[in-house]
Protein backbone atom coordinates (compact mmCIF):
# COMPACT_ATOMS: atom_id res chain seq x y z
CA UNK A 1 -67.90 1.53 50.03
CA UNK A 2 -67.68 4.77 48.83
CA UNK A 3 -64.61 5.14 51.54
CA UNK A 4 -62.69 2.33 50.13
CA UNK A 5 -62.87 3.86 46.53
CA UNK A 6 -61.83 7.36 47.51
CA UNK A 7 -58.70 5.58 49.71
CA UNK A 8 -57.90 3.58 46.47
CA UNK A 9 -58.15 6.53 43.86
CA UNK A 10 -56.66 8.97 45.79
CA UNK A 11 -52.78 7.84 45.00
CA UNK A 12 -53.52 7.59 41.18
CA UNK A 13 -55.07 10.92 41.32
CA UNK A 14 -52.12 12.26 43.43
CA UNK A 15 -49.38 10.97 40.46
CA UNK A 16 -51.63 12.61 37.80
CA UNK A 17 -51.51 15.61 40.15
CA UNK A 18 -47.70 15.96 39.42
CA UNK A 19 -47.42 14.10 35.92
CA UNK A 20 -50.73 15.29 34.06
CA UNK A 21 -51.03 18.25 32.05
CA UNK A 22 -48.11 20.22 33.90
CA UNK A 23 -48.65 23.27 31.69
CA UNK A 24 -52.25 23.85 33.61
CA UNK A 25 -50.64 25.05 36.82
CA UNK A 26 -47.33 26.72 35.23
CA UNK A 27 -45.78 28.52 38.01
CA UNK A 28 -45.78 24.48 40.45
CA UNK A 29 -44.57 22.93 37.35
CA UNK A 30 -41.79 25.14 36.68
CA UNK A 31 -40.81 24.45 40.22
CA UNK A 32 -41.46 20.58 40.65
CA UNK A 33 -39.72 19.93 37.42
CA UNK A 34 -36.82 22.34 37.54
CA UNK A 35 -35.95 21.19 40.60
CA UNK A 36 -36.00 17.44 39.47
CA UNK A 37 -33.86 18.41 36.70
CA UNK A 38 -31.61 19.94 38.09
CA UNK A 39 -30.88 16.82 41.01
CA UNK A 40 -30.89 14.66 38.06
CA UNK A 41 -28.70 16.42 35.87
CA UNK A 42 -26.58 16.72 38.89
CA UNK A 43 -26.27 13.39 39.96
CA UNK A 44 -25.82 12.49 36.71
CA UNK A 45 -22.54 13.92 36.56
CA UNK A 46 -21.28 13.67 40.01
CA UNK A 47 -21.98 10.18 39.82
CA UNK A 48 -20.92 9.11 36.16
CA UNK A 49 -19.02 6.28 34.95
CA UNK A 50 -18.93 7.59 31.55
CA UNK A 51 -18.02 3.75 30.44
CA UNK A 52 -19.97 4.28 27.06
CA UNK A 53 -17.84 6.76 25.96
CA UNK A 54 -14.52 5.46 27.10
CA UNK A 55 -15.81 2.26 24.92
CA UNK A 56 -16.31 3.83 22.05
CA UNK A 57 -13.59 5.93 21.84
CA UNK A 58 -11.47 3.34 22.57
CA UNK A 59 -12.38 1.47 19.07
CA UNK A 60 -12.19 4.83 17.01
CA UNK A 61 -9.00 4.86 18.66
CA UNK A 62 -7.86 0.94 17.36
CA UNK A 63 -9.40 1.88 13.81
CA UNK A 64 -7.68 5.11 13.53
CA UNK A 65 -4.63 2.92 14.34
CA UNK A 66 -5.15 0.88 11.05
CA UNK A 67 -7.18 -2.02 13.26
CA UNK A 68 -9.79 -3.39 11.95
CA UNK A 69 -11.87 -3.81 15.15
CA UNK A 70 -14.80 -6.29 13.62
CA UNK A 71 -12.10 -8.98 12.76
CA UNK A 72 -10.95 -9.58 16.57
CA UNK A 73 -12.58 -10.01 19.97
CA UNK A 74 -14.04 -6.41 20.99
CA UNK A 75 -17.57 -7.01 20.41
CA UNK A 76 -17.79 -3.75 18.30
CA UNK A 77 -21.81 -3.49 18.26
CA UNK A 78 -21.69 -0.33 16.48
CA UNK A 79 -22.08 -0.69 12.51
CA UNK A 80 -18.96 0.75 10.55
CA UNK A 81 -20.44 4.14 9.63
CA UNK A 82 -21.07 4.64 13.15
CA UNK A 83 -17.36 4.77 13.72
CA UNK A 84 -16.18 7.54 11.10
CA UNK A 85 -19.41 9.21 11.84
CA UNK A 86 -17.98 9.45 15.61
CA UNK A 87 -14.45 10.13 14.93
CA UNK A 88 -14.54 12.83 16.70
CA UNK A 89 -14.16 11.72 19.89
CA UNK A 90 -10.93 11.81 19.45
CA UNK A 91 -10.90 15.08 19.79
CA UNK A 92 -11.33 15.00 23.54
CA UNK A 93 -8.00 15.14 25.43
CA UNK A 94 -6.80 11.82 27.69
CA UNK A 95 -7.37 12.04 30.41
CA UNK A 96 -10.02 13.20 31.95
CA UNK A 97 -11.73 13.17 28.09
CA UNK A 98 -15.31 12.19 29.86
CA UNK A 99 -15.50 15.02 31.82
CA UNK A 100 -15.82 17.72 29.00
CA UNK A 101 -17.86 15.13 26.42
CA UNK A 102 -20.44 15.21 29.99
CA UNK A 103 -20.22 18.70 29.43
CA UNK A 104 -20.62 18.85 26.23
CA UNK A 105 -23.97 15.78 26.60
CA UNK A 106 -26.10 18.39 28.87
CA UNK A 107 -26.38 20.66 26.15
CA UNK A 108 -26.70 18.09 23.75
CA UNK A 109 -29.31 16.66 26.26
CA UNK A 110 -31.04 20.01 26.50
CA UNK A 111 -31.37 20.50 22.84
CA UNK A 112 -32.39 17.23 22.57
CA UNK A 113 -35.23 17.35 24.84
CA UNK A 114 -36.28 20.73 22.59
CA UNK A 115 -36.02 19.13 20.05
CA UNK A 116 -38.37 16.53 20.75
CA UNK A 117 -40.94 18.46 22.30
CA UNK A 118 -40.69 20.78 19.10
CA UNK A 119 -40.96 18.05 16.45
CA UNK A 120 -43.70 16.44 18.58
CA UNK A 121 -45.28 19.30 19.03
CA UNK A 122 -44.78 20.73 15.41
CA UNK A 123 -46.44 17.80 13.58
CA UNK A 124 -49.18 17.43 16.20
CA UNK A 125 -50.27 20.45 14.43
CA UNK A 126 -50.09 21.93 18.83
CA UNK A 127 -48.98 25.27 19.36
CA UNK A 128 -46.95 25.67 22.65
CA UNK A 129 -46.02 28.87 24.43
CA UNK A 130 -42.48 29.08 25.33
CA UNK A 131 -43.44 28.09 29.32
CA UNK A 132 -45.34 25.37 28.63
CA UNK A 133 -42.57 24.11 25.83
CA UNK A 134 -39.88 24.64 28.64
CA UNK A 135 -42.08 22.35 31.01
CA UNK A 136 -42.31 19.50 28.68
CA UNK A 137 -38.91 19.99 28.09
CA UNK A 138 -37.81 19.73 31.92
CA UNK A 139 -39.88 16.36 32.44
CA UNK A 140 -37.67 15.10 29.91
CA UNK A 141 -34.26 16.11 31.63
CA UNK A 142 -36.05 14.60 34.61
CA UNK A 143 -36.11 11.57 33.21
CA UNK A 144 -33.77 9.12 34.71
CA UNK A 145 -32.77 8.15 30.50
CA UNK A 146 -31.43 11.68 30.13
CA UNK A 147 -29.45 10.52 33.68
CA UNK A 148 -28.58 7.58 32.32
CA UNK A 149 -27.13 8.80 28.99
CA UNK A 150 -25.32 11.51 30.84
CA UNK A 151 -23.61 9.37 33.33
CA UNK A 152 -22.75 6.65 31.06
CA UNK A 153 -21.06 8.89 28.52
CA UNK A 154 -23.77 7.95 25.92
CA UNK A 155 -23.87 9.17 22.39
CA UNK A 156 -27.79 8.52 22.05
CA UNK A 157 -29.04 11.95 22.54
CA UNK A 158 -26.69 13.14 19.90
CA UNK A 159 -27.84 10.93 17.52
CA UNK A 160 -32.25 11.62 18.82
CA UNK A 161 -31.04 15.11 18.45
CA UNK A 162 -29.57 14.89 15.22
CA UNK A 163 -32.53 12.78 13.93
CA UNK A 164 -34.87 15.41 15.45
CA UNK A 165 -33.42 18.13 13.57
CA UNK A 166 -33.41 16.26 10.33
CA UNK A 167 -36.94 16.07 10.44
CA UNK A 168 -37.55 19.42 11.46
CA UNK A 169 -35.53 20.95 8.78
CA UNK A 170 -36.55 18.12 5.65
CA UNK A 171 -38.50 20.96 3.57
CA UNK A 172 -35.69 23.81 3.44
CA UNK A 173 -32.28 21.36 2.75
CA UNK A 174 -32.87 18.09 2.33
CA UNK A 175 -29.06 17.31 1.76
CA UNK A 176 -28.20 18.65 5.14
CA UNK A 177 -31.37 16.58 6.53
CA UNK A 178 -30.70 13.58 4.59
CA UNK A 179 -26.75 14.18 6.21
CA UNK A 180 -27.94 14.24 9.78
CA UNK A 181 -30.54 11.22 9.46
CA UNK A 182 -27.44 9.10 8.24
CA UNK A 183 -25.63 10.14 11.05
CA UNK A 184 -28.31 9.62 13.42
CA UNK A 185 -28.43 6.14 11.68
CA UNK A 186 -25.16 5.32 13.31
CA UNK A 187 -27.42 3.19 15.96
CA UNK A 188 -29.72 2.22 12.79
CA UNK A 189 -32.31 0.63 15.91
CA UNK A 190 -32.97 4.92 17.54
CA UNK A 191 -32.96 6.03 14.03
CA UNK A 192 -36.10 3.22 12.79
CA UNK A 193 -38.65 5.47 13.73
CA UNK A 194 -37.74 8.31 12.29
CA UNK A 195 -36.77 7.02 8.76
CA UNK A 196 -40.43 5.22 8.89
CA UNK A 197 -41.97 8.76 9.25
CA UNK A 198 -39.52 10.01 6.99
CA UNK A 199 -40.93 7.74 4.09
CA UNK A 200 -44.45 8.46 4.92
CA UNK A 201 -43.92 12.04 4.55
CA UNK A 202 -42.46 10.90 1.07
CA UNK A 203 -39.06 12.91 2.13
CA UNK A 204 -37.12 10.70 -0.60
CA UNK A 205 -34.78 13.35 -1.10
CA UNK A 206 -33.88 12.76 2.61
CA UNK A 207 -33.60 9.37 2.73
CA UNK A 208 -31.45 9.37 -0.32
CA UNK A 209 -29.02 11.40 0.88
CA UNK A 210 -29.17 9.29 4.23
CA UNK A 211 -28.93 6.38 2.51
CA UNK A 212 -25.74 7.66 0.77
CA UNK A 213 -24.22 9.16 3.61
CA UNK A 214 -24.44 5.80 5.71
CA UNK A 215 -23.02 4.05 2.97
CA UNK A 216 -20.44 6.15 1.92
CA UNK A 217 -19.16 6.19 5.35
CA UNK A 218 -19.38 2.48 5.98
CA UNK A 219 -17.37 2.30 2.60
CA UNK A 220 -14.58 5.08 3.79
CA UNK A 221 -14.51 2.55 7.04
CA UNK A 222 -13.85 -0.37 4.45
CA UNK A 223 -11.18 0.95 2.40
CA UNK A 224 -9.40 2.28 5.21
CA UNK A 225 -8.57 -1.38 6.93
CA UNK A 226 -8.08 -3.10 3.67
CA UNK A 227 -11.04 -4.82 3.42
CA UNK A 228 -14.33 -5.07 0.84
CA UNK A 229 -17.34 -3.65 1.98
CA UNK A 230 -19.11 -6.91 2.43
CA UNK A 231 -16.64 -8.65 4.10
CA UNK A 232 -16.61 -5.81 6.75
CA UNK A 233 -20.68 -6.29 6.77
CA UNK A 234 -20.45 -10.00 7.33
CA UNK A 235 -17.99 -9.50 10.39
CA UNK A 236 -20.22 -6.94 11.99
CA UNK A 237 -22.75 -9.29 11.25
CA UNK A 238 -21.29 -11.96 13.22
CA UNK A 239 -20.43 -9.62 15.74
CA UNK A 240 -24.17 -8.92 16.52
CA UNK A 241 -25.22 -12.13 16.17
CA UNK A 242 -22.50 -13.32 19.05
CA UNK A 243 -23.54 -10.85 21.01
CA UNK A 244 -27.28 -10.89 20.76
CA UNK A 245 -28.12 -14.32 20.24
CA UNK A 246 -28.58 -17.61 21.85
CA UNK A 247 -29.07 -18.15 25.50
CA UNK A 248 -26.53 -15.40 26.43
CA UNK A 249 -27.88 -13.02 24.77
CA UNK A 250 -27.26 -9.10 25.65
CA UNK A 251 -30.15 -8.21 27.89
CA UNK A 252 -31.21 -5.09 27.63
CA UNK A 253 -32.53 -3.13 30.28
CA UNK A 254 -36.52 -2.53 28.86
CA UNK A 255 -37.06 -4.82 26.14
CA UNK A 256 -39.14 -7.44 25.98
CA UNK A 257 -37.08 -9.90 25.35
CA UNK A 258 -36.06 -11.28 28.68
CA UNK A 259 -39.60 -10.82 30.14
CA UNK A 260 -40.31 -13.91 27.35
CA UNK A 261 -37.22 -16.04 27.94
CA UNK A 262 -37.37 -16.17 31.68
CA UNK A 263 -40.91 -16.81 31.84
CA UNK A 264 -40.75 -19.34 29.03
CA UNK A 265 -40.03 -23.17 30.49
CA UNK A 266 -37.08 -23.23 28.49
CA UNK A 267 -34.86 -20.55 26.20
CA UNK A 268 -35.81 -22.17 23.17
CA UNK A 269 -40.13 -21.57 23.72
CA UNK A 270 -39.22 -18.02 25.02
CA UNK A 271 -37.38 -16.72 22.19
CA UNK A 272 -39.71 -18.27 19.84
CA UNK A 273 -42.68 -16.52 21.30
CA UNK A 274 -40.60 -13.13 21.29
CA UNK A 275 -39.54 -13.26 17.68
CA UNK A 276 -42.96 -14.11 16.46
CA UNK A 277 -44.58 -11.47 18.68
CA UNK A 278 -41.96 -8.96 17.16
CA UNK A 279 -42.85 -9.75 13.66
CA UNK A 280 -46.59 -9.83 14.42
CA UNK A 281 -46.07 -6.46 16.13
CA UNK A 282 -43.55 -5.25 13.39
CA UNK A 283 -46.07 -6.15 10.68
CA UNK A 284 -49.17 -4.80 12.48
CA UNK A 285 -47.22 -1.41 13.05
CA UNK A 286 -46.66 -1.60 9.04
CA UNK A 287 -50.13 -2.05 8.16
CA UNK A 288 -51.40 0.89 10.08
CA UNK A 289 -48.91 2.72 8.57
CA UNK A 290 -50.27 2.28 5.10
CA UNK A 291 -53.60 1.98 6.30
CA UNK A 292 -52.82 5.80 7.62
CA UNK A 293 -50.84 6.81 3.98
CA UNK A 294 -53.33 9.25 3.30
CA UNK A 295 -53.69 11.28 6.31
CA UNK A 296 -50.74 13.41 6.71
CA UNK A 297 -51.70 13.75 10.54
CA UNK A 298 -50.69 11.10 11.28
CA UNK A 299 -47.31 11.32 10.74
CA UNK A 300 -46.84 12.04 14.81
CA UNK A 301 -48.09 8.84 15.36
CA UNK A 302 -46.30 6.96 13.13
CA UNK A 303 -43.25 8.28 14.84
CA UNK A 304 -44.59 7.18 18.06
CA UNK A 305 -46.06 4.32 17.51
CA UNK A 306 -42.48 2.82 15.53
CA UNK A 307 -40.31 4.61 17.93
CA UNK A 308 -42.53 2.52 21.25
CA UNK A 309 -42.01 -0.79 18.62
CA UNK A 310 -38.34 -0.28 18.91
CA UNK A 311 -38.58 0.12 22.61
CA UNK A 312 -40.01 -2.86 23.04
CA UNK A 313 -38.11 -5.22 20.73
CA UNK A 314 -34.81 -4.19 19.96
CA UNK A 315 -32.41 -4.67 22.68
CA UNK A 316 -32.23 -1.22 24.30
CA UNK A 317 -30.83 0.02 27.75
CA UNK A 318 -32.80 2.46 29.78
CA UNK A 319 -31.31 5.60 27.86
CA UNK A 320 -33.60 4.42 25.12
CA UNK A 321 -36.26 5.40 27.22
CA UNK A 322 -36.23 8.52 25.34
CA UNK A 323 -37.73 6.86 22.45
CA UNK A 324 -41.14 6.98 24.01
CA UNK A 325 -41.58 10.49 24.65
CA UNK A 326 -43.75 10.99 21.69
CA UNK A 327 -46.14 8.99 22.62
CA UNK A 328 -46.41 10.26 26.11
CA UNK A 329 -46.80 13.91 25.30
CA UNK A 330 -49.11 13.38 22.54
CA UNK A 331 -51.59 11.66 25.16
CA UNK A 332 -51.03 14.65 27.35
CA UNK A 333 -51.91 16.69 25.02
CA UNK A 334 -54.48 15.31 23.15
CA UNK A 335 -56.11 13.34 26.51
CA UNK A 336 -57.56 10.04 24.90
CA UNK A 337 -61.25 9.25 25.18
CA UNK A 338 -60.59 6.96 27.75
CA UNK A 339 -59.84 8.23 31.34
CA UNK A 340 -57.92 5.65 32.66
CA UNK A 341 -55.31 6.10 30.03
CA UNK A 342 -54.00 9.16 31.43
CA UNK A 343 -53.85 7.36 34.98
CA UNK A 344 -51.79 4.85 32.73
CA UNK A 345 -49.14 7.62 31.44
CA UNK A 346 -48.99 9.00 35.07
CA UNK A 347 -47.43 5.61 36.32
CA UNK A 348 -45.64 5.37 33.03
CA UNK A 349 -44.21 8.80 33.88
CA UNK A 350 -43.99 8.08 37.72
CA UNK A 351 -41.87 4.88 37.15
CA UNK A 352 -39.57 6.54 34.21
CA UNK A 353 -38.39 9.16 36.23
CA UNK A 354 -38.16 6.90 39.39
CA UNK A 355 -35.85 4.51 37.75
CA UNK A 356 -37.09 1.55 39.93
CA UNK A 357 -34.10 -0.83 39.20
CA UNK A 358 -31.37 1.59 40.28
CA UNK A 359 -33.58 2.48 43.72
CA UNK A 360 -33.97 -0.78 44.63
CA UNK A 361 -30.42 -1.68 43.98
CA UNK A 362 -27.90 1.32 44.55
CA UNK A 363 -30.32 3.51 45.86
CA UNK A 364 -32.57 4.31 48.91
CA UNK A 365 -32.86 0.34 49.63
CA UNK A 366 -29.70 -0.43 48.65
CA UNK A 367 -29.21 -1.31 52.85
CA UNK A 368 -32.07 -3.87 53.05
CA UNK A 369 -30.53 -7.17 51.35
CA UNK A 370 -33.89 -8.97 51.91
CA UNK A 371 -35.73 -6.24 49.84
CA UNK A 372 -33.23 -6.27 47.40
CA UNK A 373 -33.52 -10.16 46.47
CA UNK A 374 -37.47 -10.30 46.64
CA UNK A 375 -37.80 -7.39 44.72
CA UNK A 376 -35.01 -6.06 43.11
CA UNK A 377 -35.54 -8.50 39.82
CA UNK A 378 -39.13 -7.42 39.43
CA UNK A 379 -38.24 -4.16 39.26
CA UNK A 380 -37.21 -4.64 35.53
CA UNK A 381 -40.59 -6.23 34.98
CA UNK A 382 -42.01 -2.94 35.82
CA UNK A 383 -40.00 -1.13 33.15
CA UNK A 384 -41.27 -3.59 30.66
CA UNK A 385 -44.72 -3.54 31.68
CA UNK A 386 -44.68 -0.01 31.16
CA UNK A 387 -43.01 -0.11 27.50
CA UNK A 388 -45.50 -2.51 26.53
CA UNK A 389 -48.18 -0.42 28.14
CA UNK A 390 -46.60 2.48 25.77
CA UNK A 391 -46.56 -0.14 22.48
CA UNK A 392 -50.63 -0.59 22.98
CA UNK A 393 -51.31 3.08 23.42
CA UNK A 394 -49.22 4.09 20.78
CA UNK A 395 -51.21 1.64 18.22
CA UNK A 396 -54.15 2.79 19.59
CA UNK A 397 -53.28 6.13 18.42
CA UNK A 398 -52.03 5.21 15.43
CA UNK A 399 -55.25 3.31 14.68
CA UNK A 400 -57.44 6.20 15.87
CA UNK A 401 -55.50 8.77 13.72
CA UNK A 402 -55.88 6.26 10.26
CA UNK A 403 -59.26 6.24 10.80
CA UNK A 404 -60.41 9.57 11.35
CA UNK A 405 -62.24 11.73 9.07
CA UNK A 406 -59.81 13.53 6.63
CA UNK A 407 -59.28 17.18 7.34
């Protein structure tokens, strides 16, 4: 018996091997995940698409042209600040534009990464050396989201980044913090979490001047096509709601959603189940967030715990992945009370950087058809199973942190 437990424990134990506290054996770390870094970063742009950023440019390019890009057929999912926020893409030269903005999303990928582990770190109330910051920071180029944002010409990391630093930088300019978390709001879904934190902090100055910046530029949008404010909002409106709802819905590539609608009898029962679960979940993240009101603390966990909530129920591709890095460092770092939690952030870390969809299908299987249709659709089960494994540890800490004794 005791055999059969050592065979079954020993591949858990050999994931947390690689994935668990990294910074305990610096000198292996620095090599395992430098190295994946580096393959990822450079597959990332050998093999990129860069159809994101084409996309978008290609609407800043109609509205710059006097379009107005809500009122026709080009499913412009982006809300109308987002567009003179990201006017400068047209900086980059055509052709061969994608190219130098993949350039230009390493670094913003890198900083991005530092940025996260600082903020993280920062409000953890964790001191980091500079190795074992530049660790934390290489599992997160490692990632395959960082791959995915890269290769797809993604303006996500900008936007983390620029959320990240408006955080960091709240107490000594607010104007220039509340600036950057209205930018950052340009995808209003990666910017949730950190305007939630934001308002338990009480930075109103911040969100103010976010509020007003996100405005002001929707209104600038507005003007400049000829149309009222609110007529623009009802168009984008209608935009989203033809391209996220009813039965042919957008399915993104880690939400929840789909897991409910396809194993639901019918559409109907599915997304029924989903929006009530998302409310329940929304609301429950809400009460432990007042619940918590007191205890400045917990502020990191709010942050992880809304940023996992968005994960889970907003339609998000795997670049959004990112999101949950919070709450996976703050369990490495502060390992839970529970053991097999940290086994459960190992897979979680195991299957992010894996990327189990895109090795089934395009990469090291793609040649075995048979493996491909048995298993190739449960592969983005996996992905959810680990968000929602994310969602429940986040709460947990969340929960844990409101409860605690105050400092």
């Amino acid at each position: 018996m005791g055999d059969v437990e050592t065979s079954w424990r020993r591949p858990v134990h050999v994931v947390r091997g690689l994935f668990i506290r990294p910074h305990e054996d610096v000198r292996f770390s620095l090599t395992i995940w430098g190295s994946l870094a580096l393959i990822s970063l450079a597959a990332a742009v050998v093999f990129g698409q860069f159809g994101c950023f084409l996309q978008v440019r290609e609407w800043v390019v109609l509205w710059s042209r006097g379009l107005n890009v809500y009122a026709g057929t080009f499913g412009v999912d982006y809300p109308p600040n987002a567009l003179v926020f990201l006017s400068p893409l047209l900086l980059f030269p055509v052709p061969h534009g994608e190219l130098w903005f993949a350039s230009l999303n390493m670094v913003i990928c890198v900083m991005a990464a530092w940025s996260i582990v600082s903020l993280t770190s920062g409000y953890a109330g964790l001191t980091l050396t500079r190795v074992e910051r530049l660790i934390y920071v290489l599992m997160l180029l490692a990632w395959s989201p960082t791959r995915v944002a890269i290769w797809s010409g993604q303006t996500s990391p900008l936007l983390i980044l620029a959320c990240c630093l408006a955080l960091r930088m709240s107490e000594w300019s607010p104007v220039l913090a509340g600036l950057l978390l209205g930018f950052g709001a340009s995808k209003p879904h990666l910017a949730f979490g950190f305007v939630l934190m934001a308002a338990f902090c009480r930075m109103w100055k911040v969100l103010i001047f976010a509020a007003l910046s996100a405005v002001g530029a929707a209104v600038v949008y507005a003007v400049s096509v000829h149309q009222s404010p609110s007529a623009v909002l009802w168009q984008y409106l209608t935009t989203l709601f033809t391209v996220y709802g009813g039965p042919t819905f957008y399915r993104g590539d880690v939400d929840l959603r789909p897991f409910f609608v396809d194993l639901s009898p019918t559409y109907v029962i599915g997304e029924r189940l989903y929006l009530a679960t998302t409310a329940i979940t929304g609301l429950i993240l809400l009460g432990l967030t007042w619940r918590s009101r007191a205890r400045i603390e917990a502020s990191v966990w709010v942050l992880a715990a809304s940023l996992a909530w968005v994960t889970a129920f907003l339609p998000i591709n795997r670049y959004g992945l990112l999101l949950i890095a919070p709450t996976v460092l703050l369990t490495l770092w502060r390992p839970p009370m529970k053991e097999w939690l940290l086994d459960v952030v190992a897979v979680v870390i195991a299957v992010i950087v894996a990327d189990p969809p895109m090795l089934v299908r395009h990469g090291a299987l793609n040649h075995l058809p048979h493996v491909i249709a048995q298993f190739g659709p449960f592969t983005h089960y996996i992905d959810r199973i680990v968000i929602g494994a994310c969602v429940a540890i986040s709460y947990r800490g969340l929960a844990r942190a409101g409860s605690s004794p105050k400092a």
